[in-house]
C-alpha atoms as a PDB file:
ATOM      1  CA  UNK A   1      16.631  -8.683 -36.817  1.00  0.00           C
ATOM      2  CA  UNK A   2      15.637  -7.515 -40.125  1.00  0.00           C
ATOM      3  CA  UNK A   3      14.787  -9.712 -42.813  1.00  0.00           C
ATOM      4  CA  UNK A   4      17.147  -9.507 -45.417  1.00  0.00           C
ATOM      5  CA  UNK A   5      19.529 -10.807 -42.886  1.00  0.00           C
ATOM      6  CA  UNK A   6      17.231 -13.580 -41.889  1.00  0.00           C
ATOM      7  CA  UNK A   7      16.796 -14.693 -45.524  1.00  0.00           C
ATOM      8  CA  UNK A   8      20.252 -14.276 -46.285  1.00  0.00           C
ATOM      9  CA  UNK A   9      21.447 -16.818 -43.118  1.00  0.00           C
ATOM     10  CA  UNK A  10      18.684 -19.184 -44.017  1.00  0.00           C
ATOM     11  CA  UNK A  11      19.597 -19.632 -47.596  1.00  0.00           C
ATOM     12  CA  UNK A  12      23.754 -20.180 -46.871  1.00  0.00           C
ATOM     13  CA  UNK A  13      22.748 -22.541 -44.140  1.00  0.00           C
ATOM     14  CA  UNK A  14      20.592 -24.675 -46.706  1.00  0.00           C
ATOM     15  CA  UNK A  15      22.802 -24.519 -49.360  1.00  0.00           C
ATOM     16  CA  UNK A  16      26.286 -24.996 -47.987  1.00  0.00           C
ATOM     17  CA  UNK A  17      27.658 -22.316 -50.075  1.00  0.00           C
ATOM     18  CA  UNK A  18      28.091 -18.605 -50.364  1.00  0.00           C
ATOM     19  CA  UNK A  19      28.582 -18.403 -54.002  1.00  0.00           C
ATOM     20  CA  UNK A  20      25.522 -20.533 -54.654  1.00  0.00           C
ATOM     21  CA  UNK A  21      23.132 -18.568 -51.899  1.00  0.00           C
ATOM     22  CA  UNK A  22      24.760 -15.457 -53.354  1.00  0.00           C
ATOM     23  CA  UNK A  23      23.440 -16.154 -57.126  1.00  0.00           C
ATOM     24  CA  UNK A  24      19.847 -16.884 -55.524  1.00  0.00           C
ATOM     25  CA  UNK A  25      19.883 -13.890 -53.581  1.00  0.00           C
ATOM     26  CA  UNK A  26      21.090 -12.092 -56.269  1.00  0.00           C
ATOM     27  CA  UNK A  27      23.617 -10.176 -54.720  1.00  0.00           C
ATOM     28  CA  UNK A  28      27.395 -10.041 -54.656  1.00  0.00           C
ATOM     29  CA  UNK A  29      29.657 -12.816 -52.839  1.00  0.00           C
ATOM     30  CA  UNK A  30      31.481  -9.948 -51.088  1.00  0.00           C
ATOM     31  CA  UNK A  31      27.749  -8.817 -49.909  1.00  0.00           C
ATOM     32  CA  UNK A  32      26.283 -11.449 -48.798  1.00  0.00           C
ATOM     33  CA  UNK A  33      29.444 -12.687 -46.646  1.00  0.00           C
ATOM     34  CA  UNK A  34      29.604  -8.946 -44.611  1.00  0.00           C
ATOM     35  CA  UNK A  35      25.564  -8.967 -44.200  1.00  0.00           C
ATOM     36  CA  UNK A  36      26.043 -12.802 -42.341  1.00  0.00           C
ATOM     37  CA  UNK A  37      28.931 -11.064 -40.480  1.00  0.00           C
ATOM     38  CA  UNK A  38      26.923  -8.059 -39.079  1.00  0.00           C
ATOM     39  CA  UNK A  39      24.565 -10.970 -38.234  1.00  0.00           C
ATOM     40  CA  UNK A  40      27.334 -12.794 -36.637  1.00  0.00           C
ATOM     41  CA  UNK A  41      28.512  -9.590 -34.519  1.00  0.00           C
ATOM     42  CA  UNK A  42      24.884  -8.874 -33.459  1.00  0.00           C
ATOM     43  CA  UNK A  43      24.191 -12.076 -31.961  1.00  0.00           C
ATOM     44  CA  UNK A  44      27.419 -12.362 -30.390  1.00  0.00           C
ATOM     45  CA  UNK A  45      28.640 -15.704 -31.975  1.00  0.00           C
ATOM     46  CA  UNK A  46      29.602 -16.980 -34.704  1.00  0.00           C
ATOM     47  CA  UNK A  47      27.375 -18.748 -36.789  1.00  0.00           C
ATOM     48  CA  UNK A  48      28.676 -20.459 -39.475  1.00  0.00           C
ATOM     49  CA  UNK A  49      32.379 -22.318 -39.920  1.00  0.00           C
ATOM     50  CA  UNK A  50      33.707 -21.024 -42.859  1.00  0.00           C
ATOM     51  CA  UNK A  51      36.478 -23.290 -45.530  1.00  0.00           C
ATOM     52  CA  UNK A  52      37.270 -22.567 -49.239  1.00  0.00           C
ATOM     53  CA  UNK A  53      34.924 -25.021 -50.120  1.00  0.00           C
ATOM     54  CA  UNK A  54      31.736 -25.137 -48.251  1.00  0.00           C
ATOM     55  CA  UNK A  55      30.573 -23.672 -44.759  1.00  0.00           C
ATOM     56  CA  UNK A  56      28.756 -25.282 -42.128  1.00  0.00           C
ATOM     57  CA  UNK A  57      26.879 -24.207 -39.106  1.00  0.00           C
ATOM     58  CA  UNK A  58      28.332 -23.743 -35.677  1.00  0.00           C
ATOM     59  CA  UNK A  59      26.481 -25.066 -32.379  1.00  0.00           C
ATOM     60  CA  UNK A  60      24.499 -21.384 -32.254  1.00  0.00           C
ATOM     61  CA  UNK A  61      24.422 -21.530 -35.819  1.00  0.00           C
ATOM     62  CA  UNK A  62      22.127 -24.565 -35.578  1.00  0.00           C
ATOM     63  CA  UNK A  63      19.919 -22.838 -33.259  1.00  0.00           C
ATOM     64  CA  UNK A  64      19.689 -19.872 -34.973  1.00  0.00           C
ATOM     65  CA  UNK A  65      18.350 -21.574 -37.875  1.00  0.00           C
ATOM     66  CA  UNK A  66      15.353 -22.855 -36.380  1.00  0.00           C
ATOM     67  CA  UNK A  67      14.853 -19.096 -34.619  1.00  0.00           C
ATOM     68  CA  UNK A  68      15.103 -17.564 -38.031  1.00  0.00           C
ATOM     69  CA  UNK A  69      13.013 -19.977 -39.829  1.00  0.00           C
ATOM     70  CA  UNK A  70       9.821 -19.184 -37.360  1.00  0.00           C
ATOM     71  CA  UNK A  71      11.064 -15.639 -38.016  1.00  0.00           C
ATOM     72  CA  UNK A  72      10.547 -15.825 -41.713  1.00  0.00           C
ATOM     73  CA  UNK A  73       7.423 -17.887 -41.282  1.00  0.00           C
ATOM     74  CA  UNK A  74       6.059 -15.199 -38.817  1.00  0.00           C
ATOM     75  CA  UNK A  75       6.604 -12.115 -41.087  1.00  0.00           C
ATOM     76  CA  UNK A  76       5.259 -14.103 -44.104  1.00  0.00           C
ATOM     77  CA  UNK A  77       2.478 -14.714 -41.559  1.00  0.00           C
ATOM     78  CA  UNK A  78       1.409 -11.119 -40.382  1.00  0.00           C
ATOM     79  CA  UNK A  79       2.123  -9.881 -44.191  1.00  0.00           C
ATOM     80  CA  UNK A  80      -0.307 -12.612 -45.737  1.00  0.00           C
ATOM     81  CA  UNK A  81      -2.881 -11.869 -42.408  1.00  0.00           C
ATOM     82  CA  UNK A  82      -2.573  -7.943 -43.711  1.00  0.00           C
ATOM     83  CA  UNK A  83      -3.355  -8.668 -47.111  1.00  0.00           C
ATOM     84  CA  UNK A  84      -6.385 -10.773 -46.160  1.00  0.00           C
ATOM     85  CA  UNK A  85      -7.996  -8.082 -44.024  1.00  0.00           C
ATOM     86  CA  UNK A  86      -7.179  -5.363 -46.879  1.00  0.00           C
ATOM     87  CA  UNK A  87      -8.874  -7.942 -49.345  1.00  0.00           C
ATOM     88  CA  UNK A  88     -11.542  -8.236 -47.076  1.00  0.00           C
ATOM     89  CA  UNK A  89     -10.571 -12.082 -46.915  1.00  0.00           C
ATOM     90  CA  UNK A  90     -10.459 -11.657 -42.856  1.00  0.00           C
ATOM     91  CA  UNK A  91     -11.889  -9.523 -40.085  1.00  0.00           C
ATOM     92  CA  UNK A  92     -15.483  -9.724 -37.908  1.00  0.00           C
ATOM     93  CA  UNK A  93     -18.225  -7.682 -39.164  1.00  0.00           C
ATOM     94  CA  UNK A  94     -20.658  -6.550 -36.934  1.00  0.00           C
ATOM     95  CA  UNK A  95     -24.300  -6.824 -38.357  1.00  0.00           C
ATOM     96  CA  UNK A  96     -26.912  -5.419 -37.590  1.00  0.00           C
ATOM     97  CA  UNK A  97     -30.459  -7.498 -38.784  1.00  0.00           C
ATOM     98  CA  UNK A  98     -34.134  -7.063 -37.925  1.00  0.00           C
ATOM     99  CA  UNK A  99     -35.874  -9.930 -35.808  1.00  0.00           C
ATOM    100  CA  UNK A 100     -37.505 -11.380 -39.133  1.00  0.00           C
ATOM    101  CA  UNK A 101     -33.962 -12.095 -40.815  1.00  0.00           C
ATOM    102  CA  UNK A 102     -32.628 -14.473 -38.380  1.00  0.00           C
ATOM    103  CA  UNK A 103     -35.672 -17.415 -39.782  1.00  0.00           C
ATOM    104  CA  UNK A 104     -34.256 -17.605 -43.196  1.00  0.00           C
ATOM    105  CA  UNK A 105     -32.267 -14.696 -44.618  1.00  0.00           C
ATOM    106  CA  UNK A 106     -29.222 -14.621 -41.849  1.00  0.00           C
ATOM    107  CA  UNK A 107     -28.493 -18.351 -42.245  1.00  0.00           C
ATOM    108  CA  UNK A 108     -28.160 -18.173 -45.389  1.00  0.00           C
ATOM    109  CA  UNK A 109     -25.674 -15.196 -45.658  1.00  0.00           C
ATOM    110  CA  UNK A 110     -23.707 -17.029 -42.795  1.00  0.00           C
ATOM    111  CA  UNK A 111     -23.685 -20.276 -45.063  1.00  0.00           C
ATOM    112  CA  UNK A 112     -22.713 -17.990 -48.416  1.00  0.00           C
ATOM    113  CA  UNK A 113     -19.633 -16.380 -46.102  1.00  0.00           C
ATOM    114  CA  UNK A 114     -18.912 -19.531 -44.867  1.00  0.00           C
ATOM    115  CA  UNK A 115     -18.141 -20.745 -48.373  1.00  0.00           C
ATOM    116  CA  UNK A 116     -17.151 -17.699 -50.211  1.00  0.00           C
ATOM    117  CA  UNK A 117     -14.935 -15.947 -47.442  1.00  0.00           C
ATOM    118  CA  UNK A 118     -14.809 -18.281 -43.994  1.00  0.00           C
ATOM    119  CA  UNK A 119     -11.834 -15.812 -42.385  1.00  0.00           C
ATOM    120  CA  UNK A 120     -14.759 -13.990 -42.409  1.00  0.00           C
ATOM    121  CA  UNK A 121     -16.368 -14.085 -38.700  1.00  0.00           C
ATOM    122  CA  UNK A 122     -19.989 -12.314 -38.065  1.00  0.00           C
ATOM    123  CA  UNK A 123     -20.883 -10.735 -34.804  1.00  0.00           C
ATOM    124  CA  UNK A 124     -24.743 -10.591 -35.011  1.00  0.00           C
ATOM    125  CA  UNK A 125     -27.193  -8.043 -33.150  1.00  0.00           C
ATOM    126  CA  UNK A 126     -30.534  -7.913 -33.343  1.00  0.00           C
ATOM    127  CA  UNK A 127     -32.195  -4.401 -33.462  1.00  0.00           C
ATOM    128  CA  UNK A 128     -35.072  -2.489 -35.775  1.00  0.00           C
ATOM    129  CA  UNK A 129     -34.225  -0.916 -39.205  1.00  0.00           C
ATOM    130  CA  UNK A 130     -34.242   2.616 -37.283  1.00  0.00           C
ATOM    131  CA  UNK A 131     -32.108   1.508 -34.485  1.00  0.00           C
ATOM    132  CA  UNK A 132     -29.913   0.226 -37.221  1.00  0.00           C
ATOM    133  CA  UNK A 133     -29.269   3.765 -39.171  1.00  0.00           C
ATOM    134  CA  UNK A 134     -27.872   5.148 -35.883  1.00  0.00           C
ATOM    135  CA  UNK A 135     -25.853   2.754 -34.759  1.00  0.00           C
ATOM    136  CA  UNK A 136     -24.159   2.379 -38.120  1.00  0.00           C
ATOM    137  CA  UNK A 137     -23.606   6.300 -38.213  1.00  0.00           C
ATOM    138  CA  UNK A 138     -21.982   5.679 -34.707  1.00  0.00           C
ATOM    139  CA  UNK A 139     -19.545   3.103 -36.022  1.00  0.00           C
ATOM    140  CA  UNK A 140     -21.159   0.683 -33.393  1.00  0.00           C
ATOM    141  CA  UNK A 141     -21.923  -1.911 -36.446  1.00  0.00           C
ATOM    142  CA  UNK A 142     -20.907  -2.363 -39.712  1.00  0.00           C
ATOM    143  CA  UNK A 143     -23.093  -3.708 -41.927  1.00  0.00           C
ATOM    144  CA  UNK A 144     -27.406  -3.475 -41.358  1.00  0.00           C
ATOM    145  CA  UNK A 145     -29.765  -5.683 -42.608  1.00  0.00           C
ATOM    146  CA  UNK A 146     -33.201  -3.705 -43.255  1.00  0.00           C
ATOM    147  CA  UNK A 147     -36.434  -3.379 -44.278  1.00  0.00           C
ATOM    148  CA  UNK A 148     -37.602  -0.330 -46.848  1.00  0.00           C
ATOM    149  CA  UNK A 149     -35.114   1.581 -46.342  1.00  0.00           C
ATOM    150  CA  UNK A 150     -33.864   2.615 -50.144  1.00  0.00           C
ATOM    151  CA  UNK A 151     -31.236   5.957 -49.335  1.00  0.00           C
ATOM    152  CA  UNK A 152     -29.949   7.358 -46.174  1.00  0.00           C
ATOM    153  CA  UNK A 153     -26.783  10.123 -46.263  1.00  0.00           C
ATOM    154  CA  UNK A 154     -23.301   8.535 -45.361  1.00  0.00           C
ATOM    155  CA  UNK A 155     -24.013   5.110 -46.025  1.00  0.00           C
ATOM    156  CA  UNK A 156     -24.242   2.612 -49.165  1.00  0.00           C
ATOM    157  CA  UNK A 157     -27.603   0.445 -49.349  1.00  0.00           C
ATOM    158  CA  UNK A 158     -28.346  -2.177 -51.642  1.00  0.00           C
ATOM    159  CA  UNK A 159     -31.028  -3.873 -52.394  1.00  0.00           C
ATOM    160  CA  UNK A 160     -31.030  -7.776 -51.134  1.00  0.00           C
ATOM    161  CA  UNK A 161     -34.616  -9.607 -51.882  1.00  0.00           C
ATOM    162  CA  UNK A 162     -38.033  -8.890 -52.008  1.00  0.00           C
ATOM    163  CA  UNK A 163     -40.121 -10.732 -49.735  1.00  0.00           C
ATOM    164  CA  UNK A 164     -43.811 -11.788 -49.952  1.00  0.00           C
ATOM    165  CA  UNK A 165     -46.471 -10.353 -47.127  1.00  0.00           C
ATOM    166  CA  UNK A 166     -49.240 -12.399 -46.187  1.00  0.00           C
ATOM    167  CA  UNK A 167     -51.796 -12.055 -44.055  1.00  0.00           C
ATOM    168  CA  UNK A 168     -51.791 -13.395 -40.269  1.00  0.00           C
ATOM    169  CA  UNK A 169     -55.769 -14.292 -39.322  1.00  0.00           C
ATOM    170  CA  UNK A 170     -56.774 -16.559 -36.446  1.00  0.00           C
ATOM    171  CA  UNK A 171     -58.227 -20.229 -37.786  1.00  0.00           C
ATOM    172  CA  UNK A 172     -60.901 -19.551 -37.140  1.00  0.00           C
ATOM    173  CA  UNK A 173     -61.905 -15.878 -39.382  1.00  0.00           C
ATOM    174  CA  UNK A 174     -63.579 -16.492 -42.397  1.00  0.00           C
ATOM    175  CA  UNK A 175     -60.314 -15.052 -44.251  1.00  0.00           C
ATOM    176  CA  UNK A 176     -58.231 -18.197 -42.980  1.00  0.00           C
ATOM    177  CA  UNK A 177     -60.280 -20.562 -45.732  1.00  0.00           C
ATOM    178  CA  UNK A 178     -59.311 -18.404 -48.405  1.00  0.00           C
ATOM    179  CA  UNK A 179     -56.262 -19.250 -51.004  1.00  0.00           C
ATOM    180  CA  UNK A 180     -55.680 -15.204 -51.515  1.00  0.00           C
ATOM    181  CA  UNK A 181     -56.596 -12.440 -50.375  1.00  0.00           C
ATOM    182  CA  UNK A 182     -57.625  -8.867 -51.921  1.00  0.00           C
ATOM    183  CA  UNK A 183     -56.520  -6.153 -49.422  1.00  0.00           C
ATOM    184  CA  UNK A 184     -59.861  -4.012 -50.147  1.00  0.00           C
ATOM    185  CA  UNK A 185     -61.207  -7.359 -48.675  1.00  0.00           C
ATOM    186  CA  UNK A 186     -59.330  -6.006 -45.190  1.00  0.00           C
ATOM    187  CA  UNK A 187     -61.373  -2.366 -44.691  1.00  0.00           C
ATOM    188  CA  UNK A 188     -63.506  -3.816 -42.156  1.00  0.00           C
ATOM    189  CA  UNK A 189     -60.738  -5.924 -40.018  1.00  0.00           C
ATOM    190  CA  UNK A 190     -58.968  -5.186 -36.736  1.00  0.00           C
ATOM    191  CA  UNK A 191     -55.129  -5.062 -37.520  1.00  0.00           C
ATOM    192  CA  UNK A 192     -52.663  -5.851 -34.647  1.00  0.00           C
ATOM    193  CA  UNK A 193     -49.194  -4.033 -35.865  1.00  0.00           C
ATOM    194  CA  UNK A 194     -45.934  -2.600 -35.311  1.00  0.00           C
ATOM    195  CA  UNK A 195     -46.392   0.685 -33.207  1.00  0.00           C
ATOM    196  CA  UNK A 196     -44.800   4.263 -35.449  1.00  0.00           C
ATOM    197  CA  UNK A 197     -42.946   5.223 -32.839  1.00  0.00           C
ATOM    198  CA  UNK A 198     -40.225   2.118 -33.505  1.00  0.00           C
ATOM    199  CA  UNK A 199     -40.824   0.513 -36.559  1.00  0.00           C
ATOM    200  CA  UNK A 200     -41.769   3.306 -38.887  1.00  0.00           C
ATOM    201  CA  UNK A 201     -40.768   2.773 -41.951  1.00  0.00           C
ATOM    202  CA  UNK A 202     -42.582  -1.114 -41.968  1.00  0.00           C
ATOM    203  CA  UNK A 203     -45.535   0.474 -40.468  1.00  0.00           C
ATOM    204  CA  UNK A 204     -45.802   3.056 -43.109  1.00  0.00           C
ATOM    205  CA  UNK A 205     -45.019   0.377 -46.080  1.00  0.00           C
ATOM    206  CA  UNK A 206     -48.201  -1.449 -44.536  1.00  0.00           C
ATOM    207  CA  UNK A 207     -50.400   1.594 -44.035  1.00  0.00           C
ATOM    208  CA  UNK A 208     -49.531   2.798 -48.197  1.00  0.00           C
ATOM    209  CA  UNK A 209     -50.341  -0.560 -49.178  1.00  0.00           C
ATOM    210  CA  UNK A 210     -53.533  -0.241 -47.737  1.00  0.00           C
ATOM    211  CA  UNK A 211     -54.288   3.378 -48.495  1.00  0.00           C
ATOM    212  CA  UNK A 212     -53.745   2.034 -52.186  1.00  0.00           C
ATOM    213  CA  UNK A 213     -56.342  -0.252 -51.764  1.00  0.00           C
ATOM    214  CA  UNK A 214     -58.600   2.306 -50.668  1.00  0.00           C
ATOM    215  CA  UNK A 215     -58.346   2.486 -46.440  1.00  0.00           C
ATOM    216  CA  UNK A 216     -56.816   3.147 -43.326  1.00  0.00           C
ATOM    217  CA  UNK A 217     -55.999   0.091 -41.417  1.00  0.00           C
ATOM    218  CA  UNK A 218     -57.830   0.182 -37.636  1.00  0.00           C
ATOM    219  CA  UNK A 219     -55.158  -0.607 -35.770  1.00  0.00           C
ATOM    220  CA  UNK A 220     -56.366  -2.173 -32.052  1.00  0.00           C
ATOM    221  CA  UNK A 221     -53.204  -3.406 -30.651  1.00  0.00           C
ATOM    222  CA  UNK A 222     -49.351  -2.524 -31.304  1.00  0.00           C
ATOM    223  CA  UNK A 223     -46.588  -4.859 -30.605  1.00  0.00           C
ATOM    224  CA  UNK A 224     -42.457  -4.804 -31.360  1.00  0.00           C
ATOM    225  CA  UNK A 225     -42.307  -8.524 -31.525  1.00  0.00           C
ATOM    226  CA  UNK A 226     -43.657 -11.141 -33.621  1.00  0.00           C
ATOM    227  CA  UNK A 227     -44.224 -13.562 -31.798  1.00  0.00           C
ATOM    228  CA  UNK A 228     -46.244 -11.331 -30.020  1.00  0.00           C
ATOM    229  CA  UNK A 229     -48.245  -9.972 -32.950  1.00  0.00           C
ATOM    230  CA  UNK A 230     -48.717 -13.738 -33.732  1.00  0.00           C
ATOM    231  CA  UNK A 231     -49.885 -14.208 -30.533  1.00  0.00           C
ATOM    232  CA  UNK A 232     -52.414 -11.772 -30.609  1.00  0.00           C
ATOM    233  CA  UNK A 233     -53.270 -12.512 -33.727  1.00  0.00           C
ATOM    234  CA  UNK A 234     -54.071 -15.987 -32.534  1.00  0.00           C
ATOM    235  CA  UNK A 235     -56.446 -14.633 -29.502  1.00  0.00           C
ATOM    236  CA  UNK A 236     -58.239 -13.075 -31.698  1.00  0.00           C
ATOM    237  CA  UNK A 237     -57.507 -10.145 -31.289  1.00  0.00           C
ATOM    238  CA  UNK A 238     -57.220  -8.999 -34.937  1.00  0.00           C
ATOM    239  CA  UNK A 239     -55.096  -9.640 -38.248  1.00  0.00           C
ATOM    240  CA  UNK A 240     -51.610  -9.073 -39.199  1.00  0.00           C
ATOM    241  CA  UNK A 241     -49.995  -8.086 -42.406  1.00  0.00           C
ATOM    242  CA  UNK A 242     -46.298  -9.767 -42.186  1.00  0.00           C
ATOM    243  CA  UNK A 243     -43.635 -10.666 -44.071  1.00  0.00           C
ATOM    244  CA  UNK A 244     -43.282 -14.735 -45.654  1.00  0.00           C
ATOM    245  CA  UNK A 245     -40.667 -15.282 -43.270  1.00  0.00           C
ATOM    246  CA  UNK A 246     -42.450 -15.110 -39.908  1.00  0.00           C
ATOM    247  CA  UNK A 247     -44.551 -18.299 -41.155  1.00  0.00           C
ATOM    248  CA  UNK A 248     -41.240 -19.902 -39.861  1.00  0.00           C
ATOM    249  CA  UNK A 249     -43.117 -19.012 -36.108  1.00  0.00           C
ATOM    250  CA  UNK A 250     -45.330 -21.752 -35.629  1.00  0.00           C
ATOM    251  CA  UNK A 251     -48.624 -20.835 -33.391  1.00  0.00           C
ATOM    252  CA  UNK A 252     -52.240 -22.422 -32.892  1.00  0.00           C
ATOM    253  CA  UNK A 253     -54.657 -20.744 -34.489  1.00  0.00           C
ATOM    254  CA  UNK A 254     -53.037 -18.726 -36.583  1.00  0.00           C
ATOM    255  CA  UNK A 255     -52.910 -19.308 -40.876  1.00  0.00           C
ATOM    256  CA  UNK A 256     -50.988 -16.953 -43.248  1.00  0.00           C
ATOM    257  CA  UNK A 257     -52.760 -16.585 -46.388  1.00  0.00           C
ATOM    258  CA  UNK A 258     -51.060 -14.743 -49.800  1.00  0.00           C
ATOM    259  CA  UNK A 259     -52.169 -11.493 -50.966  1.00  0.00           C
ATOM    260  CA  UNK A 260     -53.232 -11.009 -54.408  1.00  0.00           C
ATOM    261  CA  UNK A 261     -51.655  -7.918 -55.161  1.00  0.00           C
ATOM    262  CA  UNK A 262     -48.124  -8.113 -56.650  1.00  0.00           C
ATOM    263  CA  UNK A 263     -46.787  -4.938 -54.999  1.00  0.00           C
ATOM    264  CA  UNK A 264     -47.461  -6.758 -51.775  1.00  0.00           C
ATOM    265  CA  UNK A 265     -43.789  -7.335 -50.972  1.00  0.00           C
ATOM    266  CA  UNK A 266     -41.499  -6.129 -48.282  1.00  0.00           C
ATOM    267  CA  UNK A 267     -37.839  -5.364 -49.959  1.00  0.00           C
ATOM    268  CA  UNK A 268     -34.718  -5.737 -47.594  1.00  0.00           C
ATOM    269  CA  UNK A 269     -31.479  -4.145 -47.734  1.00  0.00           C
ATOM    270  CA  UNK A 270     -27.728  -4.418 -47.007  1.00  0.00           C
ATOM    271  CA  UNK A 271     -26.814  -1.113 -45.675  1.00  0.00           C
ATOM    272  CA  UNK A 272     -23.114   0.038 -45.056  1.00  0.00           C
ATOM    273  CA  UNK A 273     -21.318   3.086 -43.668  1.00  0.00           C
ATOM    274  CA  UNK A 274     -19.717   5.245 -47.479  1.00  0.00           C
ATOM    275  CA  UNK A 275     -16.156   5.327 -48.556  1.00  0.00           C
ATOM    276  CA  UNK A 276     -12.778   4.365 -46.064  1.00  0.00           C
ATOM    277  CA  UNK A 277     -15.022   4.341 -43.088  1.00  0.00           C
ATOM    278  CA  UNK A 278     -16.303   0.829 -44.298  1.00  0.00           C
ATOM    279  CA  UNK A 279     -13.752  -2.031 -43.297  1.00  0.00           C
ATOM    280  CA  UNK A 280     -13.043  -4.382 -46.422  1.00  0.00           C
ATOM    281  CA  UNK A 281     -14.614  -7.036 -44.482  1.00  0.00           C
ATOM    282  CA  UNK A 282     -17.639  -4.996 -44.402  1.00  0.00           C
ATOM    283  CA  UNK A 283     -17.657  -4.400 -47.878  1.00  0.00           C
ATOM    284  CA  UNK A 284     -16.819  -8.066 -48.935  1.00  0.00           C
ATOM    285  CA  UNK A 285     -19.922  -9.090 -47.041  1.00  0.00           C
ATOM    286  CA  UNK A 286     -22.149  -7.114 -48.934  1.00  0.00           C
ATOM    287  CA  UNK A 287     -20.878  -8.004 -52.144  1.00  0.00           C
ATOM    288  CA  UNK A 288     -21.202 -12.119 -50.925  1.00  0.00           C
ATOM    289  CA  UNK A 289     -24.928 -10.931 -49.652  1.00  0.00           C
ATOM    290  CA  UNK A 290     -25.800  -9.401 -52.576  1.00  0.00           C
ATOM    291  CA  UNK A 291     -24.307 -11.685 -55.732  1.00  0.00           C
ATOM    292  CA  UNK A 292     -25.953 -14.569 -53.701  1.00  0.00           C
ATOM    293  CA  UNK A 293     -29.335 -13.300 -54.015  1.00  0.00           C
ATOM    294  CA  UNK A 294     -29.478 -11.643 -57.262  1.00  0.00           C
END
């Protein structure tokens, strides 16, 4: 059934009258009357009883009403549904985040699209900054949540925040007593870190910050995780430069300490894929994400 014949039906059956449904139509009498008959004639009844001076509904005409009511309702339904997702009111968005996001930075984008866009639903996967680039290339997520990564062809990356690094030492070092810490004060430590091969861009942050302060960081043991760099960290095993966040990961024997310098930071960034190959959901997100933390 097509709508103008629904709407048409509807508003004669709820106003008695074809002369008055007619007028807030806004169409002819004559009109109106044929359009309920080719209704009439396609659902095999009739529908309405027809005098000079008012019409009422038949038996089918009653049930038809209630049919053609959830009609309407479902069309204004799927139409308001289509806006939403072009709006980028609705839809999931896939996101991508690294490991270090999901203590602070991920709950509060959920609670910001929660309250800014809740048809909004987020399908979260944890995976590195360079696993990230790939799989947003692929289409296999659609938003990434990074670390140092400023430009990269086909997609659109903002900046979110800048977060602090400190320094991971066991209790026990002579660093841990320390309010701040120089990093020429680090030339002589053992650094546990992130190994090239998967966290590269981090790693190489870490290793220019040091460079700057005039050495090469001796690296004695390489982890992914950072729980496990914290654990290692807290066997002794060596220091750790990591970002604020990761202080959220409570272990013995291990005390985060600030760094003096002020270029000491780790930026993060939104990433999405350029253009029409974004969803509007995708790009809503990073517009919430963004105007939150700025």
């Amino acid at each position: 059934m097509n709508l103008k014949s629904l709407l048409a039906f509807v508003e004669v059956a709820q106003r008695g009258h074809f002369g008055k449904a007619a007028l807030q139509l806004g169409m002819t009498q004559s009109g109106l009357s044929q359009l309920i008959k080719t209704l009439e004639k396609r659902i095999g009844a009739p529908l309405i009883y027809r005098t000079t001076r008012s019409v009422s509904l038949t038996e089918a005409g009653e049930v038809y009403l209630k049919i053609a009511r959830e009609l309407i309702d479902s069309h204004r339904l799927a139409d308001q549904k289509m806006l939403d997702f072009l709006q980028g009111d609705e839809g999931i968005v896939r996101l991508g985040f690294v490991a270090s996001a999901a203590l602070g930075i991920i709950p509060r984008i959920a609670a910001k699209l929660q309250e800014a866009a809740p048809g909004i639903k987020l399908s979260l996967r944890e995976m590195t900054s360079e696993e990230q680039l790939s799989r947003l290339k692929d289409g296999e997520i659609d938003v990434g949540l990074m670390r140092e990564i400023r430009e990269y062809t086909g997609l659109v990356i903002a900046p979110l925040e800048k977060e602090p690094l400190r320094i991971a030492a066991p209790m026990t070092h002579a660093l841990a007593s320390k309010k701040s810490i120089s990093l020429s004060e680090l030339r002589s430590e053992n650094f546990v870190m992130f190994p090239r091969s998967s966290v590269s861009f981090l790693h190489d942050h870490i290793h220019r910050l040091c460079n700057d302060a005039g050495f090469t960081p001796h690296v004695v043991e390489e982890a992914m995780q950072f729980a496990t760099i914290l654990g290692l960290v807290s066997s002794n095993a060596g220091i750790a430069i990591v970002p604020e966040s990761i202080r959220a990961i409570q272990l013995p024997n291990v005390a985060f300490i600030p760094i003096k310098e002020s270029g000491a930071v780790s930026q993060l960034y939104l990433a999405r894929r350029s253009g029409e190959r974004a969803s509007p959901a995708a790009k809503r997100l990073v517009g919430i994400a963004t105007e939150a933390a700025n």
